[in-house]
Structure formats: C-alpha cells, structure tokens
N, C-alpha and C. Protein backbone atom coordinates (compact mmCIF):
# COMPACT_ATOMS: atom_id res chain seq x y z
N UNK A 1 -8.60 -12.71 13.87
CA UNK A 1 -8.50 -11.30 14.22
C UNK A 1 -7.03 -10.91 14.31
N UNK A 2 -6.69 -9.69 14.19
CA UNK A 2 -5.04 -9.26 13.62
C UNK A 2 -5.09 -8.29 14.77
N UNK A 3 -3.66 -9.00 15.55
CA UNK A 3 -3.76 -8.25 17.08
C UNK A 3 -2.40 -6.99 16.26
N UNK A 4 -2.82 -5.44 16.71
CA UNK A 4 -2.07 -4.46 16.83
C UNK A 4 -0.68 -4.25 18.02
N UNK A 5 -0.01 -4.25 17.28
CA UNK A 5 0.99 -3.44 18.07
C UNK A 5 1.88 -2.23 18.04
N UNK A 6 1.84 -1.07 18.99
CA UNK A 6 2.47 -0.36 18.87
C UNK A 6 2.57 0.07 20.66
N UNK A 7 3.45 -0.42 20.57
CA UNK A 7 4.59 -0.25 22.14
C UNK A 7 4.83 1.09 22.25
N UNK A 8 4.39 1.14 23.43
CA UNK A 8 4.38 2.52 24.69
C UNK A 8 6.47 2.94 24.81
N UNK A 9 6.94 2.03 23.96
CA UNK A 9 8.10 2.02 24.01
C UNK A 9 8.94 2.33 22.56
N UNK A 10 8.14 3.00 21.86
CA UNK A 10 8.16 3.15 20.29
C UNK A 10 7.78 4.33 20.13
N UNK A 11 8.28 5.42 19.22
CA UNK A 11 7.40 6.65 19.09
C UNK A 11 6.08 6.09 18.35
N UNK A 12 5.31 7.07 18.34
CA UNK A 12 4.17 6.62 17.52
C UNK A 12 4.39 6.64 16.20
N UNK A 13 2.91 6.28 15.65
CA UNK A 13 3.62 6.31 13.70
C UNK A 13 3.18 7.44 13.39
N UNK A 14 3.99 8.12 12.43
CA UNK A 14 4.04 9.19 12.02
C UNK A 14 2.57 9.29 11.29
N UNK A 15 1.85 8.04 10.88
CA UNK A 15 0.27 8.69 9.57
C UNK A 15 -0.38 7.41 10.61
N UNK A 16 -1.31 7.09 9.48
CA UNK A 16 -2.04 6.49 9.54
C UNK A 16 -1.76 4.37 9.13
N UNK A 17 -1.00 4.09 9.94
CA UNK A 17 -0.39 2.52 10.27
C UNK A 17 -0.13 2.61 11.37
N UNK A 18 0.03 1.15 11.29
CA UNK A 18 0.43 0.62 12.86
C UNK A 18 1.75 0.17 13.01
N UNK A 19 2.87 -0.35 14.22
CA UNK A 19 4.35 -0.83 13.72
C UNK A 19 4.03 -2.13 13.63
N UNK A 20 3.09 -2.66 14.04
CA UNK A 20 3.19 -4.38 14.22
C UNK A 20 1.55 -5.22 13.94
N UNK A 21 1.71 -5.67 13.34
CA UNK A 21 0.04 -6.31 13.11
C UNK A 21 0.82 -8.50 12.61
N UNK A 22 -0.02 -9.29 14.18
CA UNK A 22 0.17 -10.22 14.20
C UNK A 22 -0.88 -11.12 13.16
N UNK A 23 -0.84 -11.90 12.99
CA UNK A 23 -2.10 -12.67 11.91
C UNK A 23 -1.57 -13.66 12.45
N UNK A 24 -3.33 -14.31 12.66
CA UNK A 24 -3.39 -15.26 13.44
C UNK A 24 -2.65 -16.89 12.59
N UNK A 25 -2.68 -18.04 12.96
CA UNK A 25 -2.33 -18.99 12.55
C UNK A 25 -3.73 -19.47 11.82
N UNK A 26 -3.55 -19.63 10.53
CA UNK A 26 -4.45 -20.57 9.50
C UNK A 26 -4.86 -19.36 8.34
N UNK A 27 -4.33 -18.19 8.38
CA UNK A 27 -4.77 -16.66 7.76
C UNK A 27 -4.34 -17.25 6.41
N UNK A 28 -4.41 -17.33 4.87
CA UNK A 28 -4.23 -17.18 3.80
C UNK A 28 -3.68 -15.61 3.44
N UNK A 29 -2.50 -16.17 2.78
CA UNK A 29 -1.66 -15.04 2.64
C UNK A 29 -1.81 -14.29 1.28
N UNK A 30 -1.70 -13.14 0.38
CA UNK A 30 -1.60 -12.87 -0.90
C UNK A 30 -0.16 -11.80 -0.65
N UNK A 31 0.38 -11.96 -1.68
CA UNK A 31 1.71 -10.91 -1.70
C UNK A 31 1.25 -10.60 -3.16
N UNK A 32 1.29 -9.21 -3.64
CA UNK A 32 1.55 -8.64 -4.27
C UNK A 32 3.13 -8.10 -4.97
N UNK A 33 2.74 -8.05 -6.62
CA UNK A 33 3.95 -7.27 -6.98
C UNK A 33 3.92 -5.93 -7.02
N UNK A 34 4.63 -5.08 -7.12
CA UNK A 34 4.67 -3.66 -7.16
C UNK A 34 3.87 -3.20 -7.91
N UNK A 35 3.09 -2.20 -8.14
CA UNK A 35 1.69 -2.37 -8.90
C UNK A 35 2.64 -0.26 -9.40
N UNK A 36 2.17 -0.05 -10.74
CA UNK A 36 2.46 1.13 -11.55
C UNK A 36 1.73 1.91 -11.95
N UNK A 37 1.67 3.36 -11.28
CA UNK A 37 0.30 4.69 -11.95
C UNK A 37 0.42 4.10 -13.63
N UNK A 38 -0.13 3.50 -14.20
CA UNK A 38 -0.13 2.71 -15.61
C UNK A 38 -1.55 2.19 -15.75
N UNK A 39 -2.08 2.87 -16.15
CA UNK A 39 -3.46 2.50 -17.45
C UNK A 39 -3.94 1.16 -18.13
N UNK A 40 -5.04 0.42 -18.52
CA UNK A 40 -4.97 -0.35 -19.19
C UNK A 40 -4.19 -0.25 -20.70
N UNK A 41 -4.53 1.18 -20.98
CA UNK A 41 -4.41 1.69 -22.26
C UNK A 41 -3.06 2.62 -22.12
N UNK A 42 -1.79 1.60 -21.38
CA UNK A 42 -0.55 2.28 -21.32
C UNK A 42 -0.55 3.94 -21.15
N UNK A 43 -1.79 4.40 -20.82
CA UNK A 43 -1.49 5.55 -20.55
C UNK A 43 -1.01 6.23 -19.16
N UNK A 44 -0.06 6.91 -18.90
CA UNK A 44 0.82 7.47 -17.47
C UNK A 44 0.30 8.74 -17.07
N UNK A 45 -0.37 9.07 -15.87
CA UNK A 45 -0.93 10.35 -15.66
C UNK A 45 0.88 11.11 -15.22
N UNK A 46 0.45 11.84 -15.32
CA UNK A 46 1.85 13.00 -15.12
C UNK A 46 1.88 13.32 -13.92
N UNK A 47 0.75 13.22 -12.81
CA UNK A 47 0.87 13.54 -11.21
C UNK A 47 0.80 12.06 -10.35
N UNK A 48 1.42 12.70 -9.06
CA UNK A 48 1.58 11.50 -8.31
C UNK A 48 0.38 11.33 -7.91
N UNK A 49 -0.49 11.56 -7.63
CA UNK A 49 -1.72 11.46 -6.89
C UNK A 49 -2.71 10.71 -7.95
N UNK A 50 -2.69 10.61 -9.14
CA UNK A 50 -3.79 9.71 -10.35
C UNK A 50 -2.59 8.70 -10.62
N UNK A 51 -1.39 8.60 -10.04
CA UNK A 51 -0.50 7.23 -10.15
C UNK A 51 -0.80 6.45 -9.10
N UNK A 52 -0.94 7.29 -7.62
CA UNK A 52 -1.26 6.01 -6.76
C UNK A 52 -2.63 5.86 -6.56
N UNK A 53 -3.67 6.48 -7.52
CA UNK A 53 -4.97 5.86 -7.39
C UNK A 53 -4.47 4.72 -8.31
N UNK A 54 -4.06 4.66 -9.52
CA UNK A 54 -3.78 3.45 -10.46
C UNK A 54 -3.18 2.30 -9.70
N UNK A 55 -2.65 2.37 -8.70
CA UNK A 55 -1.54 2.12 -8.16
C UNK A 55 -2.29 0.56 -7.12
N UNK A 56 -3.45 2.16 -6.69
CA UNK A 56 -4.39 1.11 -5.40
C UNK A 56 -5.39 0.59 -6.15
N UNK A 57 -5.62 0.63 -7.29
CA UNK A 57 -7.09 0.49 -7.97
C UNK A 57 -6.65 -0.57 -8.49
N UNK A 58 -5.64 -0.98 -9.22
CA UNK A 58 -4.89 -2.28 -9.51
C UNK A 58 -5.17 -3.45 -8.07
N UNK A 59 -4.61 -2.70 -7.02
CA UNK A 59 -4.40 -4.17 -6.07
C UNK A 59 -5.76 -4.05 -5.64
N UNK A 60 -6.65 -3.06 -5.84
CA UNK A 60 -7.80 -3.29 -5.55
C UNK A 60 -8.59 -4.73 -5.62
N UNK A 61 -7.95 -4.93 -7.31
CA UNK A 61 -8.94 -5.58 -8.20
C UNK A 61 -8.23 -6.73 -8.03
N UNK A 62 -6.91 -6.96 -7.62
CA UNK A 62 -6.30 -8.06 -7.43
C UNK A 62 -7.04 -8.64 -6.14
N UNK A 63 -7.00 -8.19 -4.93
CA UNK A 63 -7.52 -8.58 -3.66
C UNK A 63 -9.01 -9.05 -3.90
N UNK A 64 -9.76 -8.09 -4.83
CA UNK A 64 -11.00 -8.88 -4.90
C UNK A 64 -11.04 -10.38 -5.59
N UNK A 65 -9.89 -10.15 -6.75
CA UNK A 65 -9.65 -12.13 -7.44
C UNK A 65 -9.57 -12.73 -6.04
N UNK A 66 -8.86 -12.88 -5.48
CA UNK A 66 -8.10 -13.69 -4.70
C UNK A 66 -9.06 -13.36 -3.39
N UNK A 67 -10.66 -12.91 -3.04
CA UNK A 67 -11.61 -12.91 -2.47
C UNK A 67 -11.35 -12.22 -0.99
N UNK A 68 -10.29 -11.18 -1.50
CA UNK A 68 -10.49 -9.63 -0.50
C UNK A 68 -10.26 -8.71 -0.75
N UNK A 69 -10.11 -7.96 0.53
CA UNK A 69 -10.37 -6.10 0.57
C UNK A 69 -9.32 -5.90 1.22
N UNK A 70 -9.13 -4.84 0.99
CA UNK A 70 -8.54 -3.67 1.60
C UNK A 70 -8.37 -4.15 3.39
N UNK A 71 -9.74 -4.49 3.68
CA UNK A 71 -9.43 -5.06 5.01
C UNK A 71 -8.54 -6.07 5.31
N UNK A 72 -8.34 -6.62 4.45
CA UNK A 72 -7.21 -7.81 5.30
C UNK A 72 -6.14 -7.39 4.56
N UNK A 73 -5.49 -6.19 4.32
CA UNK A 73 -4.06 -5.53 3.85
C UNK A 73 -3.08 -5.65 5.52
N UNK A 74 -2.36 -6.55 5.17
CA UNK A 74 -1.52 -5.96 6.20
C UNK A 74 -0.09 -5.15 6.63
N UNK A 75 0.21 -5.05 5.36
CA UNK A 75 1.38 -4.71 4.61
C UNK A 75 1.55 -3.88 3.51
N UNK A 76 2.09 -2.72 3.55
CA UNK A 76 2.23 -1.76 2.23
C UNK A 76 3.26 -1.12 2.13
N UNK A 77 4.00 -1.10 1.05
CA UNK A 77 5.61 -0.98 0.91
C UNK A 77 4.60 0.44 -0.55
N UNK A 78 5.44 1.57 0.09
CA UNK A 78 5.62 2.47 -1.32
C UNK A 78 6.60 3.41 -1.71
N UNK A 79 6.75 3.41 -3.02
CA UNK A 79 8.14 4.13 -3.25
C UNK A 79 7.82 5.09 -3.86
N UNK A 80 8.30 6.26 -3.97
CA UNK A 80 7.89 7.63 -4.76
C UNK A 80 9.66 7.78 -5.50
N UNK A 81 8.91 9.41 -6.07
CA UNK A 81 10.43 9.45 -6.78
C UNK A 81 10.90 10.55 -6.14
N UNK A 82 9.56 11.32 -5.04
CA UNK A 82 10.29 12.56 -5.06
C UNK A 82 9.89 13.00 -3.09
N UNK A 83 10.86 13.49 -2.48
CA UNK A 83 10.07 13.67 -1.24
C UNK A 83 8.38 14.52 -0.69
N UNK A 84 8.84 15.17 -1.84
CA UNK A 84 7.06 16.25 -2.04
C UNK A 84 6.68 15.16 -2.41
N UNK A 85 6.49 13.81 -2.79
CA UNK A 85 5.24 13.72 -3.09
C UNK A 85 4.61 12.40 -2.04
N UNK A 86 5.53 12.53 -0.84
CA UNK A 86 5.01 12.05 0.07
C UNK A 86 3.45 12.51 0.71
N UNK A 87 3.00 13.77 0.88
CA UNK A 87 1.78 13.62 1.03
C UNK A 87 0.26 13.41 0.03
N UNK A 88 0.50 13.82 -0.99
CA UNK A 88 -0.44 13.17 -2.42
C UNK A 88 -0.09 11.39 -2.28
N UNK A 89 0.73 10.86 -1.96
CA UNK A 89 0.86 9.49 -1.91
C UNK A 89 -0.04 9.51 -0.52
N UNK A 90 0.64 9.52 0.60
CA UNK A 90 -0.60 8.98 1.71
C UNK A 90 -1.97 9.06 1.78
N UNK A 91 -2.19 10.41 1.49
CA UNK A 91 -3.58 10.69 1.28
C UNK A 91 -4.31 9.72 0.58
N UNK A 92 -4.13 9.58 -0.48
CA UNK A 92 -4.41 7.99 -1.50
C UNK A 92 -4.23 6.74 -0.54
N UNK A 93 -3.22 6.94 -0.23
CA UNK A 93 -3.05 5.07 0.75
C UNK A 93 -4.47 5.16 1.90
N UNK A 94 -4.31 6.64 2.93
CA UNK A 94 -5.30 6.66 3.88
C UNK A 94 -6.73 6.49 3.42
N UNK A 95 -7.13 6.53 1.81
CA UNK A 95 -8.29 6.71 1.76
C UNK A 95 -8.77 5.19 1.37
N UNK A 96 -7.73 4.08 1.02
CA UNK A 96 -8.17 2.88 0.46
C UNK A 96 -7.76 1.93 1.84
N UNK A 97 -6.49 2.46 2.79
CA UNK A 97 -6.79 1.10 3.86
C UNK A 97 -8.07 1.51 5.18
N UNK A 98 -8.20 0.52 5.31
CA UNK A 98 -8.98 0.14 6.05
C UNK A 98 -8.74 0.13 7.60
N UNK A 99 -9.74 -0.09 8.98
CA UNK A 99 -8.86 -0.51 10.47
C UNK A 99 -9.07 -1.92 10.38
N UNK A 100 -7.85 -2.63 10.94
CA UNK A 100 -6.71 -2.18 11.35
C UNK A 100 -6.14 -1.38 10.55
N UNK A 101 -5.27 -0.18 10.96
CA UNK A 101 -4.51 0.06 9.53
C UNK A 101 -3.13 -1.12 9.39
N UNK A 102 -3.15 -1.07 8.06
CA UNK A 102 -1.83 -1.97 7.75
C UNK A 102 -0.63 -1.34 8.49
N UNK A 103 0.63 -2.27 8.86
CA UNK A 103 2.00 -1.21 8.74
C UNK A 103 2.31 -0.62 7.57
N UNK A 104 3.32 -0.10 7.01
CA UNK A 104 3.21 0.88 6.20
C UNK A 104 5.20 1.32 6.17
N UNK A 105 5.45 1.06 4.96
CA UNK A 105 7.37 1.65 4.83
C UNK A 105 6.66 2.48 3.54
N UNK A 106 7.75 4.01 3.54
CA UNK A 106 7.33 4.88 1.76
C UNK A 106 8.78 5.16 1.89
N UNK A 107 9.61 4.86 0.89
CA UNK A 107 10.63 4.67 0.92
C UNK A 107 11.27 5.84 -0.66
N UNK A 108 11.90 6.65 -0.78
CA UNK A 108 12.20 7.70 -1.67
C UNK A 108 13.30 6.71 -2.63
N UNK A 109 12.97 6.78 -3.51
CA UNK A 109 14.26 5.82 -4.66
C UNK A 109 14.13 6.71 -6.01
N UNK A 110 15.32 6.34 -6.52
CA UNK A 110 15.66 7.21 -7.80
C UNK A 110 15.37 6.77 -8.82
N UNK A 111 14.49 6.33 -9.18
CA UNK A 111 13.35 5.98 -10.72
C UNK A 111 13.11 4.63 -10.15
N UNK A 112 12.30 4.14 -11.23
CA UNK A 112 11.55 3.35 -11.87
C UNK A 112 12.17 2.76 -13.17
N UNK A 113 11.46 1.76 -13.75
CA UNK A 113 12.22 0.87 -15.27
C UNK A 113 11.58 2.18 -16.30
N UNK A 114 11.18 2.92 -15.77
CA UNK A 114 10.50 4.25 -17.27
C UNK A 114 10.62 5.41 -16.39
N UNK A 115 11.15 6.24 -16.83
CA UNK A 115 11.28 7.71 -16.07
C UNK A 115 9.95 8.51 -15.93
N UNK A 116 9.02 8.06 -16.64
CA UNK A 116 7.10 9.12 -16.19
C UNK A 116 7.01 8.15 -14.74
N UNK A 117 6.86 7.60 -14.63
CA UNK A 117 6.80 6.52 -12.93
C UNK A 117 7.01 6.99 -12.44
N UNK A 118 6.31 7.44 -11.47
CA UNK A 118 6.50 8.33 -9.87
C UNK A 118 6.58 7.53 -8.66
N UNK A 119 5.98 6.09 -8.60
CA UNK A 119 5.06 5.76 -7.55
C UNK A 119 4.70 3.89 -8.07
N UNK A 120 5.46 3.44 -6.78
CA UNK A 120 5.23 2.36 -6.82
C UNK A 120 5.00 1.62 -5.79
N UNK A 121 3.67 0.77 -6.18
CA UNK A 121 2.94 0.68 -4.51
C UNK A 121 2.76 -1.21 -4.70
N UNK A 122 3.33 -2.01 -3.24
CA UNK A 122 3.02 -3.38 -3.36
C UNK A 122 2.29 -3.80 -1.94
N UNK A 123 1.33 -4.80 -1.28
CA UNK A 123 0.95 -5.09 -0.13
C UNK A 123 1.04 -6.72 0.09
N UNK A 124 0.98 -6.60 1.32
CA UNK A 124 0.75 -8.21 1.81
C UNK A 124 -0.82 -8.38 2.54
N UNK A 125 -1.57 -9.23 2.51
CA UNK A 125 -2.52 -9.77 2.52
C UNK A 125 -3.04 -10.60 3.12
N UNK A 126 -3.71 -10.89 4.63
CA UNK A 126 -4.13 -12.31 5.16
C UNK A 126 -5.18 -12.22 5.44
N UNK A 127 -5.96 -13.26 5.34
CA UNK A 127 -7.41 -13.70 5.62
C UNK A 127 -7.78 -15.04 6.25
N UNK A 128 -8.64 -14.74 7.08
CA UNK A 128 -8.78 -16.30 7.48
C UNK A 128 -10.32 -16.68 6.88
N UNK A 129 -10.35 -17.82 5.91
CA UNK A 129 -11.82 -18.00 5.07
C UNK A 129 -12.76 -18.83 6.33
C-alpha cells in the first residue's frame, strides 16, 4: 500500500496529485521514457489535448506489458510547449490517473526533437506482485 503525503506544512497541490507517495519495500518498479502525441502511422495531431491522449495511451499499453495500470503510477513528469496548454494537458492526465493520485511536475520547455510536438509525458511505476 503507497502511504500519501502532503504536510499540513506545504501548500496544497495545485490539481489533482499528491507531494509525496512512499512505496513500500519489495514494490517492482517500471520507469518509463518520455512517451510523444505520435501515431503508429507517424501521424501528429495538431492539438495538445489528442497529443496527450497519444501520450497516455502509449504508457497505457506499456504498464499493461509489464502487468499494470494506471493504479500503481506513481510518478508523472510532463512537458508542454506552451503555458495555455496547461489545462487540455491535465484534464487528460486527471482522466487516466487513478487514487492514489501520482505526484505530478508539468514543466513548460521550448520544443521537442520535431517542432509539431507539443507534449511530452513520462511516469514511474510500483507494484507489489
């Protein structure tokens, strides 16, 4: 079980995460790489919001190889390109994590390796089998 923390001594979090989520000793870990609004069929939607479904639908399918969900996310790092498109990004994150919510950094950076890239989303992962 993944004990929460967020100290009476911390503002709260601004969405939907937590600041601190412990995992217990013996948890199996998965780290993800940065996952890209990118298509099987190299195709790039032009909005941020059908990039970070691509984005989560990718580690979706990764977490299920590696025999999880969304629920044992404990970690999600995302980068946009633009500050508007901080809420079309959360909305997407809030609708795929799970409780606990994961912690959570969205961090604004100035491209990507291809300039259509809006949105680049990676997580960390523990489970105890």
């Amino acid at each position: 079980m993944k004990k929460i923390f967020n100290p009476a001594s911390v503002r709260r979090p601004f969405g939907n995460y937590n600041h601190g989520l412990l995992v217990p000793p013996g948890a199996s870990l998965l780290v993800t790489s940065g996952q890209l609004g990118i298509g099987l069929d190299d195709t790039v939607p032009d909005d941020v919001t059908a990039q970070t479904e691509l984005c989560f639908e990718a580690i979706k399918a990764i977490l299920e190889e590696a025999e999880m969900s969304f629920a044992d996310v404990i970690r999600i790092a995302g980068f946009v390109t633009g500050r508007e498109d901080f809420p079309a990004y959360m909305a997407v994150r809030d609708r795929y994590t799970l409780d606990p919510k994961p912690v959570s950094t969205l961090i604004i950076v100035g491209g990507f390796t291809r300039p259509e890239f809006l949105v680049e989303v990676e997580v960390t992962a523990a489970k105890i089998f």
